[in-house]
PDB file of N, CA and C in Angstrom:
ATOM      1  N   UNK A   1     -19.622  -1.158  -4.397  1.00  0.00           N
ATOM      2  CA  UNK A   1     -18.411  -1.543  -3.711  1.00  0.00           C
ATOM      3  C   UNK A   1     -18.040  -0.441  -2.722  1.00  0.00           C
ATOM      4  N   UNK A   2     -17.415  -1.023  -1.288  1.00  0.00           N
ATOM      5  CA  UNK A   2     -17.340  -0.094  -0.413  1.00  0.00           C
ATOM      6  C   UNK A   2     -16.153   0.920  -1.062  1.00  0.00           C
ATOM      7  N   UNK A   3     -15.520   1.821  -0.652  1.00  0.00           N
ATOM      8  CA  UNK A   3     -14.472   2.473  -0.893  1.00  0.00           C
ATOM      9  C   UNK A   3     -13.123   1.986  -0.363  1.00  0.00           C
ATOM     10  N   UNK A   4     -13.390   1.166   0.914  1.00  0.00           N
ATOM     11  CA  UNK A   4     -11.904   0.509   1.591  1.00  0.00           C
ATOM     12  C   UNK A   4     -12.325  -0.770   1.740  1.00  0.00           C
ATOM     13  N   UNK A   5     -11.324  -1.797   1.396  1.00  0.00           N
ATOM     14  CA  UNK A   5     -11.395  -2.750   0.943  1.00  0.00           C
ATOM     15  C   UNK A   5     -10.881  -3.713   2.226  1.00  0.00           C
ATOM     16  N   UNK A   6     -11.197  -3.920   3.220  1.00  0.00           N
ATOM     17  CA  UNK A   6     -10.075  -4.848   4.146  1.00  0.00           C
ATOM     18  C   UNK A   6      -9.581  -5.656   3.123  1.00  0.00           C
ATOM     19  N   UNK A   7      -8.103  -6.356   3.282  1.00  0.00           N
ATOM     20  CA  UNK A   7      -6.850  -7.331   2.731  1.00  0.00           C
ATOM     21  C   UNK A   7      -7.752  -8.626   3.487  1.00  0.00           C
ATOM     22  N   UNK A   8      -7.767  -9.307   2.314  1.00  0.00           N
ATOM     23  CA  UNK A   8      -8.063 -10.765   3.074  1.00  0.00           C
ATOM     24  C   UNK A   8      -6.981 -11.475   3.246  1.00  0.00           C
ATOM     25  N   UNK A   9      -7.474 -12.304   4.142  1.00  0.00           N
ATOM     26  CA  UNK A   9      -5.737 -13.238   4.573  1.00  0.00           C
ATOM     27  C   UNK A   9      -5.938 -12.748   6.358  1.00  0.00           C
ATOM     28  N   UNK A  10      -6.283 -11.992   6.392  1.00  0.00           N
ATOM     29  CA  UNK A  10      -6.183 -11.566   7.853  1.00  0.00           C
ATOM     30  C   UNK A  10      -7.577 -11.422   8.525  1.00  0.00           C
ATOM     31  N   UNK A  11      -7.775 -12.042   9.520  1.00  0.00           N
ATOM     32  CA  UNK A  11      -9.089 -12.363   9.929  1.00  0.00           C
ATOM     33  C   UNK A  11      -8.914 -11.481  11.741  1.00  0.00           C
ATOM     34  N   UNK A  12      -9.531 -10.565  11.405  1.00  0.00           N
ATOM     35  CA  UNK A  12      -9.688  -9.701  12.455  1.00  0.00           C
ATOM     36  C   UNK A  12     -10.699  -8.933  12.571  1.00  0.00           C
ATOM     37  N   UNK A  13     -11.588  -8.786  13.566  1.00  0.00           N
ATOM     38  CA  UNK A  13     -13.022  -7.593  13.569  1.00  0.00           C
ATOM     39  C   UNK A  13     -12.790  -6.175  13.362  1.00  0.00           C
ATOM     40  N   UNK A  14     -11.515  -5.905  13.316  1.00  0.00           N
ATOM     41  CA  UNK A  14     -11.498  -4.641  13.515  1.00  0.00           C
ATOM     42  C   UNK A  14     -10.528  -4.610  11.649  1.00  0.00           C
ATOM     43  N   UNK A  15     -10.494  -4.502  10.692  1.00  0.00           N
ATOM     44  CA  UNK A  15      -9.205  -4.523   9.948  1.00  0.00           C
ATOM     45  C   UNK A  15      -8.052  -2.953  10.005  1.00  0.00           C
ATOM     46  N   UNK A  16      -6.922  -3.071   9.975  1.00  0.00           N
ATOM     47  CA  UNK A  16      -6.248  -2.043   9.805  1.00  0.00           C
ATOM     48  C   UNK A  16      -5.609  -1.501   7.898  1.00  0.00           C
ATOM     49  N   UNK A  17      -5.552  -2.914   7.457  1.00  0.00           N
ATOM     50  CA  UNK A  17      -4.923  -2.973   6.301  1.00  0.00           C
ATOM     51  C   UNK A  17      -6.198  -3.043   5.068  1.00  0.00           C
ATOM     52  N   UNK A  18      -5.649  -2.068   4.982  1.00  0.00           N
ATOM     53  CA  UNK A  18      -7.238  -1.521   3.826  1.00  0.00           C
ATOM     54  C   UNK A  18      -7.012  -1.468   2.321  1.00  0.00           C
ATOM     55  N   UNK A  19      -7.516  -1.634   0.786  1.00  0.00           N
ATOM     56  CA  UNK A  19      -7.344  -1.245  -0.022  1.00  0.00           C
ATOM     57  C   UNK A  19      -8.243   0.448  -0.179  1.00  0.00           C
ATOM     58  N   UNK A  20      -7.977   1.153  -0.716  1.00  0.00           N
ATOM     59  CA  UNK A  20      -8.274   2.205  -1.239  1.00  0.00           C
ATOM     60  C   UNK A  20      -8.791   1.720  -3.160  1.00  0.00           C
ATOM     61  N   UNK A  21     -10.136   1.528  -3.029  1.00  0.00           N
ATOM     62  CA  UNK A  21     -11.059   1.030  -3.960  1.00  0.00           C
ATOM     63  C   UNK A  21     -11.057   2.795  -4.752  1.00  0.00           C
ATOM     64  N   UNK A  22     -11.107   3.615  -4.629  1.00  0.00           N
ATOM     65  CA  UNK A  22     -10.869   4.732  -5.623  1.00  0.00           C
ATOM     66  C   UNK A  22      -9.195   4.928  -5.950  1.00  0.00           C
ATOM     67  N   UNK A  23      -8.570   4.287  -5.539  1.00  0.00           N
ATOM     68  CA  UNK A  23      -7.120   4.655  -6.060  1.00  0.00           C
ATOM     69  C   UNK A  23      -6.737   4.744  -7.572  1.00  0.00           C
ATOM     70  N   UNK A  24      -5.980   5.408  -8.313  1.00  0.00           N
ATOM     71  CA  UNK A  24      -5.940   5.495  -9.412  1.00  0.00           C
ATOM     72  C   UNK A  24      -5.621   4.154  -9.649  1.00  0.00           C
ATOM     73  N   UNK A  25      -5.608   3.501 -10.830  1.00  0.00           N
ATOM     74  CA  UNK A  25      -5.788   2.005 -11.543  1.00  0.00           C
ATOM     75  C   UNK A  25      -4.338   1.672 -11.295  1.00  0.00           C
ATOM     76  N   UNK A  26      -3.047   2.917 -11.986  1.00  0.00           N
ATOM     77  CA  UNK A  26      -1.792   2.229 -12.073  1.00  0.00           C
ATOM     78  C   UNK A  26      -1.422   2.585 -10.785  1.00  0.00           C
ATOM     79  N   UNK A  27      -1.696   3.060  -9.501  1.00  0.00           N
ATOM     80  CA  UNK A  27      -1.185   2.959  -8.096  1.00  0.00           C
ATOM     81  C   UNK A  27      -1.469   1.763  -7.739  1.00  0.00           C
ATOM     82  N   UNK A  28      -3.089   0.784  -7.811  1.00  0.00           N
ATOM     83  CA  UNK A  28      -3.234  -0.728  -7.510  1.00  0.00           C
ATOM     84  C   UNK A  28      -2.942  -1.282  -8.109  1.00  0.00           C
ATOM     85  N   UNK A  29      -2.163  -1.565  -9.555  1.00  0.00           N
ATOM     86  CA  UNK A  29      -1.465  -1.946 -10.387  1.00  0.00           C
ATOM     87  C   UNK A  29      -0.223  -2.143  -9.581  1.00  0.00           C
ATOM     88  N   UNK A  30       0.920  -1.289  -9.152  1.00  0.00           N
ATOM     89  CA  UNK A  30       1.934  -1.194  -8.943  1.00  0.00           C
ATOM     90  C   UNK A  30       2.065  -1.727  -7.954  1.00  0.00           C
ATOM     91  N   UNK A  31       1.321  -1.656  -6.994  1.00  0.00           N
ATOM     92  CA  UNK A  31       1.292  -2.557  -5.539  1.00  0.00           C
ATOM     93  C   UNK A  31       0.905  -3.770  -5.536  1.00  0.00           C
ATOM     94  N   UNK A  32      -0.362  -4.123  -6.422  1.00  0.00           N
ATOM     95  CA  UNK A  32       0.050  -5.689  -6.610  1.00  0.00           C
ATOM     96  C   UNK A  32       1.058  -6.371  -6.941  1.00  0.00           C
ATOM     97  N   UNK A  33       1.475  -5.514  -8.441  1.00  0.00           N
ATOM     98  CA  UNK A  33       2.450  -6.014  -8.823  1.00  0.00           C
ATOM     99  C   UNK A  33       4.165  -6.602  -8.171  1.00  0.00           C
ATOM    100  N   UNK A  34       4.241  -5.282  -7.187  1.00  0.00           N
ATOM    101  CA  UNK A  34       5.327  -5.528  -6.206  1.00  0.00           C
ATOM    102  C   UNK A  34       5.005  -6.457  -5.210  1.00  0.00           C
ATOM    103  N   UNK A  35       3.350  -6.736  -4.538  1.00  0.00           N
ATOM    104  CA  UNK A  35       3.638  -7.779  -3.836  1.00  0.00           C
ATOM    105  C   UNK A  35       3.705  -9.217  -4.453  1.00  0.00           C
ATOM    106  N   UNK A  36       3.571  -9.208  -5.674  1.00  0.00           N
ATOM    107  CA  UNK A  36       3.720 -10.931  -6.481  1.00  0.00           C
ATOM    108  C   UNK A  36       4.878 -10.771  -7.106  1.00  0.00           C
ATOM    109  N   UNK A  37       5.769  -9.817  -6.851  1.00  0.00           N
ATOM    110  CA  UNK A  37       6.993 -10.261  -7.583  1.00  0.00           C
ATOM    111  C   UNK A  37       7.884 -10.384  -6.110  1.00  0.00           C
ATOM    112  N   UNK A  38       7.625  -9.726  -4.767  1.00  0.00           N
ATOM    113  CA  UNK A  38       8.028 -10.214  -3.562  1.00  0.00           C
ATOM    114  C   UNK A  38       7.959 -11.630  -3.403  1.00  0.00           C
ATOM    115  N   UNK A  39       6.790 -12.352  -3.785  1.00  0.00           N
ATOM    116  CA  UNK A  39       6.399 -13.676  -3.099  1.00  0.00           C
ATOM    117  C   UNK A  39       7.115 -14.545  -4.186  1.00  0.00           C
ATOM    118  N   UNK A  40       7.043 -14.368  -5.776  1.00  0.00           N
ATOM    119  CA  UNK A  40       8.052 -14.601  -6.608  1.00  0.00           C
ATOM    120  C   UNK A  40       9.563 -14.799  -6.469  1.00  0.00           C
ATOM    121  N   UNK A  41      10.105 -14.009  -6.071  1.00  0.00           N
ATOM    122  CA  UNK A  41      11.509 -14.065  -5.401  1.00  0.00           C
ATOM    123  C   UNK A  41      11.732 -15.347  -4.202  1.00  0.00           C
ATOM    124  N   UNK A  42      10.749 -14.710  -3.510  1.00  0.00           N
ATOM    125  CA  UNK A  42      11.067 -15.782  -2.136  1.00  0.00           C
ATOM    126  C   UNK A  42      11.076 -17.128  -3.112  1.00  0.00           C
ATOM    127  N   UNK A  43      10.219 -17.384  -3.839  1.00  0.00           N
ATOM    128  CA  UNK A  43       9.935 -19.131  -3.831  1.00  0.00           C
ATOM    129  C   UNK A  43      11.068 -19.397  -5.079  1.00  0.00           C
ATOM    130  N   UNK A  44      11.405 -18.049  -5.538  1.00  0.00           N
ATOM    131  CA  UNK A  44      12.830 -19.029  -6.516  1.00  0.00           C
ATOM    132  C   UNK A  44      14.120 -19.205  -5.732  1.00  0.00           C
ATOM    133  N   UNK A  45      14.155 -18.322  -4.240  1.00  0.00           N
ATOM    134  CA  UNK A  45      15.443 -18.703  -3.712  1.00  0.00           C
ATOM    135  C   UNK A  45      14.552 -20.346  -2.714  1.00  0.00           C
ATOM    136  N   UNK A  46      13.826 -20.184  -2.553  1.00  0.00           N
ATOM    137  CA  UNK A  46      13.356 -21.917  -2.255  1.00  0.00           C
ATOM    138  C   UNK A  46      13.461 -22.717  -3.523  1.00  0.00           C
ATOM    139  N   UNK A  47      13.575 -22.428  -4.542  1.00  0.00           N
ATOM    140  CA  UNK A  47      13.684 -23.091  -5.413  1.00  0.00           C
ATOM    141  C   UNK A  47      14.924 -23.857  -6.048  1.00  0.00           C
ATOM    142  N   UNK A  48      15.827 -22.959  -5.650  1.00  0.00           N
ATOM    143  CA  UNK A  48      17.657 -23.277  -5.572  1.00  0.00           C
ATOM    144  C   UNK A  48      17.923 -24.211  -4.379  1.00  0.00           C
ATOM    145  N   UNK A  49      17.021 -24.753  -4.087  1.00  0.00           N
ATOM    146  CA  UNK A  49      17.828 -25.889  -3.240  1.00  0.00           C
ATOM    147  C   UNK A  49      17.459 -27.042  -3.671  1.00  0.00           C
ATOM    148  N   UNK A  50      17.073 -28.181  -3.127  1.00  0.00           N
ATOM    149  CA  UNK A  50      16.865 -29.304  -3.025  1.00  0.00           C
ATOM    150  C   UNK A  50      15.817 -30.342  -2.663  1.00  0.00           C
ATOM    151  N   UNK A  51      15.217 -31.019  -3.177  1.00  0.00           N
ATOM    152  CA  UNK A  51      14.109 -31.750  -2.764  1.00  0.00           C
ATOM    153  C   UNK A  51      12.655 -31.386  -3.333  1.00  0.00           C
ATOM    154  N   UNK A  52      11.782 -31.911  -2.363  1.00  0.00           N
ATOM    155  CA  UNK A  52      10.453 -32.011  -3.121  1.00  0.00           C
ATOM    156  C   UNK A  52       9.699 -30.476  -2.967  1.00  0.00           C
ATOM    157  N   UNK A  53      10.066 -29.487  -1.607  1.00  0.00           N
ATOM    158  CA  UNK A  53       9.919 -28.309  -1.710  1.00  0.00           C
ATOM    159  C   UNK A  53      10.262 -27.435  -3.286  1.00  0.00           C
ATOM    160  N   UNK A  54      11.561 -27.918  -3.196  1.00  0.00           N
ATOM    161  CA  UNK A  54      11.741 -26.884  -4.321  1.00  0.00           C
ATOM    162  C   UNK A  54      11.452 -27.412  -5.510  1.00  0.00           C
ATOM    163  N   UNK A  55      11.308 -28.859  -6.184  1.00  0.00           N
ATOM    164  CA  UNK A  55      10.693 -29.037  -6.808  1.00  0.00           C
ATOM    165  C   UNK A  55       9.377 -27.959  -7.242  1.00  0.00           C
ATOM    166  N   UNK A  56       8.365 -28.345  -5.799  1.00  0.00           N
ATOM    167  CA  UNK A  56       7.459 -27.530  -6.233  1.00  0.00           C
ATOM    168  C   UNK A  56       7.214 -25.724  -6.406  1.00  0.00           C
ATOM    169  N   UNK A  57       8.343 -25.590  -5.603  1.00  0.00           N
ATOM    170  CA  UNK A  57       8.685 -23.810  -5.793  1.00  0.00           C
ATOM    171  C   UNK A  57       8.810 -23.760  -7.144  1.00  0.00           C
ATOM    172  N   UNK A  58       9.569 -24.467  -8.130  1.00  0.00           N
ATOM    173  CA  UNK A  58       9.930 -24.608  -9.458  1.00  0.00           C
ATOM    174  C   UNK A  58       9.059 -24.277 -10.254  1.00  0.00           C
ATOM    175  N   UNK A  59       7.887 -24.561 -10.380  1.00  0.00           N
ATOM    176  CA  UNK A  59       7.184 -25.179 -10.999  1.00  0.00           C
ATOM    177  C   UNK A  59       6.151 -23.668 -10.420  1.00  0.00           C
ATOM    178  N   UNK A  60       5.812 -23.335  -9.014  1.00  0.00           N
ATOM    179  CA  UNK A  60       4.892 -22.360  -8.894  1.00  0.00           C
ATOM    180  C   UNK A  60       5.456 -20.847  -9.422  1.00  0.00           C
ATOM    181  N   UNK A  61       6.978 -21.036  -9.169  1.00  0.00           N
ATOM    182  CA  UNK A  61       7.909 -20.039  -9.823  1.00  0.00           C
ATOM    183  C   UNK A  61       7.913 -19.654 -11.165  1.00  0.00           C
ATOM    184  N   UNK A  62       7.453 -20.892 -11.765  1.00  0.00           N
ATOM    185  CA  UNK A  62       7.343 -20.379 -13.583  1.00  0.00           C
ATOM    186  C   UNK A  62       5.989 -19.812 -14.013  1.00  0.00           C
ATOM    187  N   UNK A  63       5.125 -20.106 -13.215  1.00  0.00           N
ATOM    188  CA  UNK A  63       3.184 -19.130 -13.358  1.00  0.00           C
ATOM    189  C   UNK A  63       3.700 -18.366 -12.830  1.00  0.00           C
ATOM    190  N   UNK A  64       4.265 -17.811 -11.391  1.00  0.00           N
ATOM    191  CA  UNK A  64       4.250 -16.332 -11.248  1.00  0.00           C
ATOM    192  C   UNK A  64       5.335 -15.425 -11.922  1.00  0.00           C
ATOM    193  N   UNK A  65       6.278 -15.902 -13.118  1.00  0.00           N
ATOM    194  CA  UNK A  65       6.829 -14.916 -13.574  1.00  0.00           C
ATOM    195  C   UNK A  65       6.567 -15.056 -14.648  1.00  0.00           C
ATOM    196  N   UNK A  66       5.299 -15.783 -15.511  1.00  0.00           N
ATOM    197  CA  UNK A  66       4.833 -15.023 -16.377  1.00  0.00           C
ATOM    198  C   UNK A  66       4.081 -14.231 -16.305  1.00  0.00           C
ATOM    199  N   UNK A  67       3.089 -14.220 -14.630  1.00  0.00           N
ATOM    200  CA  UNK A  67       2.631 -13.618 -14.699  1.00  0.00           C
ATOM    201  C   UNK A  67       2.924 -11.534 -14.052  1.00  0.00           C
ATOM    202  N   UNK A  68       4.494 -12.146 -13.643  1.00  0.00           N
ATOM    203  CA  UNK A  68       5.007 -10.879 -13.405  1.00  0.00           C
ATOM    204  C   UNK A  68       5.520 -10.247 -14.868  1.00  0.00           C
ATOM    205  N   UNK A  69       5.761 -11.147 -15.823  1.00  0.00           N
ATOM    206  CA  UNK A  69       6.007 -10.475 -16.871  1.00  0.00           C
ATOM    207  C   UNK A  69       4.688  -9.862 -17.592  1.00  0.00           C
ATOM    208  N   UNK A  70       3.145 -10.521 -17.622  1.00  0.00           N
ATOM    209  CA  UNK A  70       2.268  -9.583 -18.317  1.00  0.00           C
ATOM    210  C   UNK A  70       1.614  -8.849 -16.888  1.00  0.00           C
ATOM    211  N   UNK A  71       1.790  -8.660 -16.181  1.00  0.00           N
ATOM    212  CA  UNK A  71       1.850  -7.466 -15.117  1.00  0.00           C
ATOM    213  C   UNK A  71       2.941  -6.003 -15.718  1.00  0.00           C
ATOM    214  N   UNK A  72       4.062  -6.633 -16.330  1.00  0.00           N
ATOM    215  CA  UNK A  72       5.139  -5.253 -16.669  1.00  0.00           C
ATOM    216  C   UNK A  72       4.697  -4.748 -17.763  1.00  0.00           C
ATOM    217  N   UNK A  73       3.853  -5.665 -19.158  1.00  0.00           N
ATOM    218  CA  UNK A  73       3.343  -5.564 -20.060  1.00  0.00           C
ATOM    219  C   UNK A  73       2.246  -4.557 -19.383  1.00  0.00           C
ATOM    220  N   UNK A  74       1.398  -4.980 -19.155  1.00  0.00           N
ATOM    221  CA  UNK A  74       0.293  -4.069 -18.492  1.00  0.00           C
ATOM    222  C   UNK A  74       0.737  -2.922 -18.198  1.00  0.00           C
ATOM    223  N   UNK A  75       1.268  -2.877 -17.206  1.00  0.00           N
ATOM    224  CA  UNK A  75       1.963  -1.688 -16.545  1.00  0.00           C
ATOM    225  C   UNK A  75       2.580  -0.283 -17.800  1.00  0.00           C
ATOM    226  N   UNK A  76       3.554  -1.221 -18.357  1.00  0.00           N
ATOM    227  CA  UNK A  76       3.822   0.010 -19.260  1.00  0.00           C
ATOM    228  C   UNK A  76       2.557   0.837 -20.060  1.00  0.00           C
ATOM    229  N   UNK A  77       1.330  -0.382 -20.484  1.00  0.00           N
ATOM    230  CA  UNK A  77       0.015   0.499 -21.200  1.00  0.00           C
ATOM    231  C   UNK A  77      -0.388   1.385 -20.404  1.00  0.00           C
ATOM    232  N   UNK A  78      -0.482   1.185 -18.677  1.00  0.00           N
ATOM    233  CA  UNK A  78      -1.109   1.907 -18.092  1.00  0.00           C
ATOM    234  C   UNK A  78      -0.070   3.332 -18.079  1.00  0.00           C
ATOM    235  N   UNK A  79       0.796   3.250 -18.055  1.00  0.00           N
ATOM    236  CA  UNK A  79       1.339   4.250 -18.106  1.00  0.00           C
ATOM    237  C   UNK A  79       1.825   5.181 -19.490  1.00  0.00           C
ATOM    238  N   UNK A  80       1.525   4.525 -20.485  1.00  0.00           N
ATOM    239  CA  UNK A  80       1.655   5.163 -21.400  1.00  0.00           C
ATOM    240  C   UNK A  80       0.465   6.353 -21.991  1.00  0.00           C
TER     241      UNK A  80
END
């Protein structure tokens, strides 16, 4: 495995947004973790409204906060 990781999602020849593949475990731990509890948030305030959107925010909202909850589980082992 290379050492820098381009972010997929972004399709560019050149990438700027890199993972750091030697980073300690609970530094890529912690940054995932904060970006799925970012995208988490967003879709439960889509989720407080109305209709077939939030229906389905509902519903994608309850997999990502269990899975933000065994992310915190994790997290504390790694740090313990």
């Amino acid at each position: 495995m290379d050492r820098y990781l381009p972010i997929t999602g972004i399709d560019c020849r050149i990438p700027t947004l890199l993972i750091d593949t030697e980073a300690p475990i609970d530094v890529l731990h912690e940054n995932a973790a904060y970006r799925i509890r970012t995208a988490t948030q967003l879709l439960e305030n889509i989720a407080h409204g109305e209709g077939i959107h939030s229906e389905l925010a509902r519903v994608l909202v309850t997999s990502l906060r269990e899975g933000c909850d065994l992310l915190d589980v994790l997290g504390q082992k790694l740090r313990a």
